[in-house]
Protein backbone atom coordinates (compact mmCIF):
# COMPACT_ATOMS: atom_id res chain seq x y z
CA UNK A 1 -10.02 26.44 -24.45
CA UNK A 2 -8.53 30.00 -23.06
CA UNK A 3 -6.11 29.97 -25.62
CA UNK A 4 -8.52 29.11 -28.09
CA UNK A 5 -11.21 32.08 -27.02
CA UNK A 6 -8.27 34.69 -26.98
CA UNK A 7 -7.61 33.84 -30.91
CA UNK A 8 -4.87 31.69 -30.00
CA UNK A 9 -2.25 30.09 -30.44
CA UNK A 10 -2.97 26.98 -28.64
CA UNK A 11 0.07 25.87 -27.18
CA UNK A 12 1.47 22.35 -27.98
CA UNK A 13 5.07 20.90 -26.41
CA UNK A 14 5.93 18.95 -29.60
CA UNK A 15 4.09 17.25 -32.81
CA UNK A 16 4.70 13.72 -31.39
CA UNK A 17 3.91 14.15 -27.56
CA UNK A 18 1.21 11.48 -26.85
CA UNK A 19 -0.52 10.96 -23.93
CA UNK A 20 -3.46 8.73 -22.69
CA UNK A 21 -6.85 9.47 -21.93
CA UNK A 22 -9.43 8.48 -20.85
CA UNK A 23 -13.49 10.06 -19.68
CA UNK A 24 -13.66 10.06 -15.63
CA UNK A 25 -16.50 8.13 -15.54
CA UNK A 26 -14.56 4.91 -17.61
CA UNK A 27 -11.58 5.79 -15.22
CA UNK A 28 -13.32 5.65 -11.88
CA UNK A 29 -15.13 2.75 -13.00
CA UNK A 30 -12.20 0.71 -13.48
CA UNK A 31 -10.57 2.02 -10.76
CA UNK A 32 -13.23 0.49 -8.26
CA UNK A 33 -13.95 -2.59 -9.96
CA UNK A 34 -10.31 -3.22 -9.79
CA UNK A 35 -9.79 -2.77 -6.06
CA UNK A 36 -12.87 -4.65 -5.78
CA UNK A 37 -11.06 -7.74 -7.54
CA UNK A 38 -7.36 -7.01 -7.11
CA UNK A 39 -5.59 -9.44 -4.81
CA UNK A 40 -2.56 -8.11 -2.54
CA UNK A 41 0.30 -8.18 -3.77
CA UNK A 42 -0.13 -7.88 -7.52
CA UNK A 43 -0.07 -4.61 -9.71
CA UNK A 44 -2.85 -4.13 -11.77
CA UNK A 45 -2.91 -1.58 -14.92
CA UNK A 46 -5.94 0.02 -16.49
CA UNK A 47 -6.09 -0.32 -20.39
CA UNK A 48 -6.51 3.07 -21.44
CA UNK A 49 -6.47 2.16 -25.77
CA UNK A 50 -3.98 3.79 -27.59
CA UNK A 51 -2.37 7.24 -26.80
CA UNK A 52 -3.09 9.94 -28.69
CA UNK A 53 -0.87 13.10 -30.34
CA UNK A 54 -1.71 15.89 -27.99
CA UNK A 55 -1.63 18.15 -31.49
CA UNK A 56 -4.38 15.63 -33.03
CA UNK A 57 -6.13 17.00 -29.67
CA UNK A 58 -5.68 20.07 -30.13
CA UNK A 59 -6.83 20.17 -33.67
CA UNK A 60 -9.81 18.75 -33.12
CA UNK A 61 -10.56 21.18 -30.45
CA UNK A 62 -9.82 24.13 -32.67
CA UNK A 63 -12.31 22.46 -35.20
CA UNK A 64 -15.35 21.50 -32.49
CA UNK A 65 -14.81 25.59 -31.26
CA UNK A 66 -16.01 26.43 -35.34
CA UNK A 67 -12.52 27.49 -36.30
CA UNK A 68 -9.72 25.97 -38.90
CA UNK A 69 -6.82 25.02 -37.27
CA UNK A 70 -3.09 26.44 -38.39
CA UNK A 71 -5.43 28.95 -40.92
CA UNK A 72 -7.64 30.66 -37.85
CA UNK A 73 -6.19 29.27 -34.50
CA UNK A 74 -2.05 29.35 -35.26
CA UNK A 75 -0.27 25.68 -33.32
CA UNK A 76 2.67 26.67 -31.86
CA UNK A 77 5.51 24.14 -30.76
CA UNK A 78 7.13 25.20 -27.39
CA UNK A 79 9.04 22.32 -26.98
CA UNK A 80 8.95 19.81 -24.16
CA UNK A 81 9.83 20.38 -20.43
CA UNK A 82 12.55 19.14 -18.78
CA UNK A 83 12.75 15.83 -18.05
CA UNK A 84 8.63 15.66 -20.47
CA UNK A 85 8.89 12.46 -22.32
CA UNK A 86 7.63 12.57 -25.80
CA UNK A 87 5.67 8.69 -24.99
CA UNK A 88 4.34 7.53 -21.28
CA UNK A 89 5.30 4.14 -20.57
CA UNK A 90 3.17 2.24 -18.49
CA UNK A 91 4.82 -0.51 -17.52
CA UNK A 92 8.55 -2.01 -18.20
CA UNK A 93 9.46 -5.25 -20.39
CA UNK A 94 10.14 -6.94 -16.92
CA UNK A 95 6.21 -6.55 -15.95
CA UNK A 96 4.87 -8.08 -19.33
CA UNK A 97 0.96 -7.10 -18.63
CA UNK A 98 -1.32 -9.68 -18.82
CA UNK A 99 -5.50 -9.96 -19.42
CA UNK A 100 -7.11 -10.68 -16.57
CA UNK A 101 -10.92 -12.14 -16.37
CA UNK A 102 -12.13 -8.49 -16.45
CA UNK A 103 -12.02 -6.31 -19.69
CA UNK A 104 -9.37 -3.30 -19.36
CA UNK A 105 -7.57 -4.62 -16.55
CA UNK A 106 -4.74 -5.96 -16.78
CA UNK A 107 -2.09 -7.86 -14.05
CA UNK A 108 1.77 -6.38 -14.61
CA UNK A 109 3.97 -9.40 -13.68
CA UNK A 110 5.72 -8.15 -10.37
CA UNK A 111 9.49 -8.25 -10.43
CA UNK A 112 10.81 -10.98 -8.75
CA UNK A 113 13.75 -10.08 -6.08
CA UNK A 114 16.01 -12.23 -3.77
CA UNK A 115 15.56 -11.34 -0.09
CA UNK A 116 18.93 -10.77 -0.23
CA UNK A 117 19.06 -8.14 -3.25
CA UNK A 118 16.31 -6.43 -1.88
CA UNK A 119 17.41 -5.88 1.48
CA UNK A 120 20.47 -4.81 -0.36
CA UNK A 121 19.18 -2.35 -2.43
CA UNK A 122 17.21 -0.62 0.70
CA UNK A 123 20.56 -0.17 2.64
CA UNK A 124 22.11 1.26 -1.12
CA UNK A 125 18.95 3.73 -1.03
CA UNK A 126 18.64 4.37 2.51
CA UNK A 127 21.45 7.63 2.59
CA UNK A 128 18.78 8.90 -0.32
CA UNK A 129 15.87 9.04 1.66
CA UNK A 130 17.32 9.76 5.14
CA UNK A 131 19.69 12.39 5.32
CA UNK A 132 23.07 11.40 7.59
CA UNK A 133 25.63 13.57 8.19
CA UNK A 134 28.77 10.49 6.57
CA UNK A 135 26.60 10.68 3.41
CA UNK A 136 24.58 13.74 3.17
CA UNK A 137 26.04 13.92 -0.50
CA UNK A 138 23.60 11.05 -1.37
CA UNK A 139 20.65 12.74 0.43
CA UNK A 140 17.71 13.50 -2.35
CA UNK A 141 20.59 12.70 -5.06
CA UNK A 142 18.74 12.10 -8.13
CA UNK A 143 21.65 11.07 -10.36
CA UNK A 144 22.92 8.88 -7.97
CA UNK A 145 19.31 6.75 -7.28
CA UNK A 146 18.76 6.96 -11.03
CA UNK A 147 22.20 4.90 -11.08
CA UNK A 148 21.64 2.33 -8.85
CA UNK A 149 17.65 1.86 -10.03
CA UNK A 150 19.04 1.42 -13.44
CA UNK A 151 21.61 -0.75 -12.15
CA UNK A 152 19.16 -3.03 -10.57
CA UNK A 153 16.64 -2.81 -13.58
CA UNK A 154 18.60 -2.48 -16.62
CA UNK A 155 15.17 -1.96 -19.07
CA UNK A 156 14.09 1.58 -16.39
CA UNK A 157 17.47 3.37 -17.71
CA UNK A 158 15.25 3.12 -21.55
CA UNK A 159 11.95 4.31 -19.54
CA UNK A 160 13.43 7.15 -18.38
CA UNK A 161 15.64 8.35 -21.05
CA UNK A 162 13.55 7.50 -24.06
């Protein structure tokens, strides 16, 4: 809306970013209904529709603020930010969302893990989280817990890098 009232342009990271939205009130709603009815242990998603271009977003914008957009208010691509996807997963193949009995919630299928993987992959990500002086290399390493995540779930590596 500043961008808009200064004449513009209105700033956009790239034609295709989309994004989800939804009003507060919808999104609060569902948020307490769903803790309300959640059961421990289980993830539960929010259906949110479909996302939308941020630029369709913008245009429309430019258009309810009595302008024309790319003749009055100029769109200008900036590109994204490092590491900005162009889509927002929600949820990975592994977690398959399901309907639940209440409208626009859904239940993500929790990935299953042996006792024995799991307690494995803790002592792999422990030198990440805690720094020790044998592996302080590992401490906050991005690159290396981005490994051995993707390693573990071979569909994240496509979350992160698509």
């Amino acid at each position: 809306m500043e961008q808009i009232k200064t004449g513009g342009p209105v700033t956009v990271t790239d034609p295709e970013m989309k994004r989800y939205f939804m009003t507060i009130p919808e999104a609060c709603s569902l948020v307490l209904k769903t803790g309300g009815v959640g059961k421990n242990g289980f993830s539960y998603l929010l259906d949110m529709g479909e996302p939308i271009r941020i630029v369709d977003i913008a245009e429309q914008i430019i258009k309810f603020s009595g302008f024309e957009p790319h003749k009055d208010i100029e769109i200008k691509f900036i590109g994204p930010r490092k590491g900005e996807r162009l889509d927002e997963p929600l949820w990975t193949a592994e977690e398959n969302p399901q309907e639940t009995e209440y409208p626009k919630i859904l239940q993500l299928k929790s990935i299953e893990f042996e006792e024995k993987k799991l307690q494995d992959l803790l002592q792999i990500l422990k030198p990440v989280c805690f720094c020790n002086s044998m592996n302080s290399n590992l401490f906050r390493n991005k690159e290396y817990l981005l490994n051995k995540l993707t390693e573990l779930i071979p569909s994240y590596n496509g979350a992160i890098n698509g």
